[in-house]
Protein backbone atom coordinates (compact mmCIF):
# COMPACT_ATOMS: atom_id res chain seq x y z
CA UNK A 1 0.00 0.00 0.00
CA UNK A 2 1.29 3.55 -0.79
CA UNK A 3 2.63 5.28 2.45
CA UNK A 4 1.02 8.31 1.13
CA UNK A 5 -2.35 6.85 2.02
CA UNK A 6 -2.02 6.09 5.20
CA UNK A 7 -1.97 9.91 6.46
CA UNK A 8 -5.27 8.70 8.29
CA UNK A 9 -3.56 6.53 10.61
CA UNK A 10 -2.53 8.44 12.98
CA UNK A 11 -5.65 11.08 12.92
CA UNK A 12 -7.59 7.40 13.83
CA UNK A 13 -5.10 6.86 16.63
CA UNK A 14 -5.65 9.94 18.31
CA UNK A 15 -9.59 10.76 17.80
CA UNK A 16 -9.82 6.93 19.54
CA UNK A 17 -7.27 8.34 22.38
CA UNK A 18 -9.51 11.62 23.11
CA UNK A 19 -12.36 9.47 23.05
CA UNK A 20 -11.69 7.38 25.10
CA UNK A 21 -10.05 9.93 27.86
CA UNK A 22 -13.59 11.98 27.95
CA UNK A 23 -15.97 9.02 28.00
CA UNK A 24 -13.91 8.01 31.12
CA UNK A 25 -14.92 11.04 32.58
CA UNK A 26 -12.04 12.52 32.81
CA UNK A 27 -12.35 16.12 32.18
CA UNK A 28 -10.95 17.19 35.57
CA UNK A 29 -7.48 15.80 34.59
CA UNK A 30 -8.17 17.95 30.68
CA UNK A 31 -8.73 20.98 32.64
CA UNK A 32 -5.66 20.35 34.67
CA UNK A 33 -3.53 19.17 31.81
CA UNK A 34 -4.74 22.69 29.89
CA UNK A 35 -3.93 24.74 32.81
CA UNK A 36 -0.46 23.68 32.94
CA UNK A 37 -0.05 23.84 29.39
CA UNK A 38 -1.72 26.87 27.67
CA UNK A 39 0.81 29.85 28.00
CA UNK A 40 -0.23 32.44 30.47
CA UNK A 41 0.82 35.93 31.86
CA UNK A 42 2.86 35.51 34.54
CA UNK A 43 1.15 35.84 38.33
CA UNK A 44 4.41 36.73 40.01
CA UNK A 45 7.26 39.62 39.13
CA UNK A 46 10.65 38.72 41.41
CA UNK A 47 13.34 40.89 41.22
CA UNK A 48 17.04 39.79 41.67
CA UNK A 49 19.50 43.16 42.87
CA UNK A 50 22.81 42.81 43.51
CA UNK A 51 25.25 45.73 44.73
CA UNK A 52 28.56 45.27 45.68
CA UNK A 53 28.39 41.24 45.74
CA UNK A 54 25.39 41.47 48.21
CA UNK A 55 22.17 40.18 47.21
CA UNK A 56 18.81 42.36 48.13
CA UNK A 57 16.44 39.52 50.19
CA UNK A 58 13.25 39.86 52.45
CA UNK A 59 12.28 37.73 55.22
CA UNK A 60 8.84 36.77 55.08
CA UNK A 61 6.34 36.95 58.19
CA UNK A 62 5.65 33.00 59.27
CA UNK A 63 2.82 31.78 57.30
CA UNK A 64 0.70 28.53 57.04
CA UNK A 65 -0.37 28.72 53.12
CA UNK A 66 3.71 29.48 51.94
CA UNK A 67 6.84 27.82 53.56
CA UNK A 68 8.39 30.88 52.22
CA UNK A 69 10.81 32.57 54.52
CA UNK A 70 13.78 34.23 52.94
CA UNK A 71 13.37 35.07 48.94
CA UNK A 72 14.11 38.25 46.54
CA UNK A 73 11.64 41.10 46.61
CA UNK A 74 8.58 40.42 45.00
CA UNK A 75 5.21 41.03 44.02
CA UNK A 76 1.41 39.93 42.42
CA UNK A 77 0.73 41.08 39.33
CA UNK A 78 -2.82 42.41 39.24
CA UNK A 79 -4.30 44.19 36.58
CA UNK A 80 -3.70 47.91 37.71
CA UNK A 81 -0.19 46.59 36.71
CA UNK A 82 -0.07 45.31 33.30
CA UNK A 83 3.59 46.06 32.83
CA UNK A 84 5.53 43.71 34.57
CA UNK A 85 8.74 46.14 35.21
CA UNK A 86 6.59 49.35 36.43
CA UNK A 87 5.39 46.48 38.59
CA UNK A 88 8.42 45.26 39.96
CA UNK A 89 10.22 48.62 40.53
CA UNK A 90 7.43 49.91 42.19
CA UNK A 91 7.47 46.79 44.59
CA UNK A 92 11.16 46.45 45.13
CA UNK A 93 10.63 49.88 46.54
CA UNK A 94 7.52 49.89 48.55
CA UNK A 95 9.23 46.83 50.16
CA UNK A 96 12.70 47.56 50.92
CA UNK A 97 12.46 51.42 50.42
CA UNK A 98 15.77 50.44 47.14
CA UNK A 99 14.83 52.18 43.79
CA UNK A 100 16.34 50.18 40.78
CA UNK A 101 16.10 49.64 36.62
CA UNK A 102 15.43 46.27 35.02
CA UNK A 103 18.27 44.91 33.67
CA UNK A 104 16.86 42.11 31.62
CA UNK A 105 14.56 39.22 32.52
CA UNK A 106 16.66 36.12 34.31
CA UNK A 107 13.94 33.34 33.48
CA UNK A 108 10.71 32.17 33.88
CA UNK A 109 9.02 28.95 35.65
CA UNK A 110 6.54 27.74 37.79
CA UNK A 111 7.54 28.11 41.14
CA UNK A 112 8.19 25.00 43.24
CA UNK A 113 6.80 25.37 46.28
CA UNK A 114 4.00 28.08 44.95
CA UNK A 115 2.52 26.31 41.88
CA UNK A 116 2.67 30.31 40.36
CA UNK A 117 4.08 31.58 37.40
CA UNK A 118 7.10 33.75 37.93
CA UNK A 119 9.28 35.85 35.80
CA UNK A 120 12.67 36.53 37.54
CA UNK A 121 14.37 40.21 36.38
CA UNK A 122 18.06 41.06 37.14
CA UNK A 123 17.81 44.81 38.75
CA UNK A 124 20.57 47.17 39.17
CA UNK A 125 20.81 49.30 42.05
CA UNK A 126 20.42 52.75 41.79
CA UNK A 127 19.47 54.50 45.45
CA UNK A 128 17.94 53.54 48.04
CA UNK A 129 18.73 52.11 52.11
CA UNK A 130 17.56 48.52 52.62
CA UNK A 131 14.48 49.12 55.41
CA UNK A 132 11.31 47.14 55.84
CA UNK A 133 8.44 48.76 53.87
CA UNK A 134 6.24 45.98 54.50
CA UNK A 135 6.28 45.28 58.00
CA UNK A 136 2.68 43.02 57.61
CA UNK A 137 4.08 41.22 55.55
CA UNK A 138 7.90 41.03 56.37
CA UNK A 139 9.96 40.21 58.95
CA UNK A 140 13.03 42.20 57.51
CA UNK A 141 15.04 43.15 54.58
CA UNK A 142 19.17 42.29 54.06
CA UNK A 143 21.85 42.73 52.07
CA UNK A 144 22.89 39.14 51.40
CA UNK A 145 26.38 37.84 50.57
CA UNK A 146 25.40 36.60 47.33
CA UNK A 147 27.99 32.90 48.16
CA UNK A 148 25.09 33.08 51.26
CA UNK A 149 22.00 33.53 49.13
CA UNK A 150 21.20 29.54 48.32
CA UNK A 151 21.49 28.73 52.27
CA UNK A 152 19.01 31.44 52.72
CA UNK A 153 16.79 30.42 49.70
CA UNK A 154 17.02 26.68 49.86
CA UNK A 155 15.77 24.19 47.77
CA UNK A 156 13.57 26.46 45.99
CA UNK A 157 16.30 28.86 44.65
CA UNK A 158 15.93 28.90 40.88
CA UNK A 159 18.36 27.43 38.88
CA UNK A 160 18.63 30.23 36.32
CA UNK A 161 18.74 32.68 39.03
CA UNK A 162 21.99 30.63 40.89
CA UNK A 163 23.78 31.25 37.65
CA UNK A 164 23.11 34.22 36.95
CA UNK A 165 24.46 34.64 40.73
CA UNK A 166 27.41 33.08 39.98
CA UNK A 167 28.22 35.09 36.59
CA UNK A 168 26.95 38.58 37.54
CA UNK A 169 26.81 38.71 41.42
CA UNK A 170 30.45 40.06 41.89
């Protein structure tokens, strides 16, 4: 049989497959699989500054939803903020009281321990004192050796961002 006739082979295969995954019932696990899949607008804006080999970090009030404790300033996006760097700069500085520029976006993934959609930006330092601006929902602000910043992070220290340490945070 020609080869070029058997284009429907494979059409077959997968009408039977989607079939057979909705009469299951199983249109939870499509809605889940779509979520994760279909590109979206990022829910989180996370701003890595570094001045003088010190990393900019907060310290996160104690909280039951987020094992969060230490992590680089950061901030919802809502829609009052559709740009995601007018966002960020006016976060880093409502929290930690530091104006800076965007540099250039780091990375983006689905945070670990979140399940949200970040975008990570390198910022450079332009003014600013490190004080808590938040105090309801931080603990404190510090200027972190960046060789120190993975102990404070842990686990959930992105691997883009720990290279980009490693390369730019001298």
């Amino acid at each position: 049989m020609d080869p070029a006739l058997l284009w429907w082979v494979p059409v077959a295969a997968l009408a039977v497959a989607i079939g057979n995954f909705l009469l299951n019932g199983n249109f939870g696990r499509i809605a889940g699989l779509w979520k994760w899949a279909a590109p979206r607008r990022p829910e989180v804006v996370i701003g890595v500054v570094v001045r003088e080999g010190k990393a900019l970090l907060v310290e996160r009030k104690p909280n039951e939803k987020s094992k969060l404790r230490w992590q680089f300033p950061a901030g919802q996006l809502t829609d009052s903020y559709p740009d995601l760097a007018s966002r960020l700069k006016s976060e880093i500085l409502a929290e930690t009281g530091v104006v800076v520029t965007i540099a250039g976006e780091i990375g983006r993934r689905r945070h670990g321990g979140t399940k949200k959609l970040c975008v990570y930006y390198a910022c450079t330092y332009v003014s600013g004192d490190a004080v808590n601006g938040d105090p309801g929902e931080n603990i404190g602000v510090a200027w972190v050796d960046v060789k120190e910043v993975p102990a404070y992070v842990g686990s959930d220290l992105y691997s883009k961002v720990r290279e980009w340490l490693k390369t730019h945070g001298n």
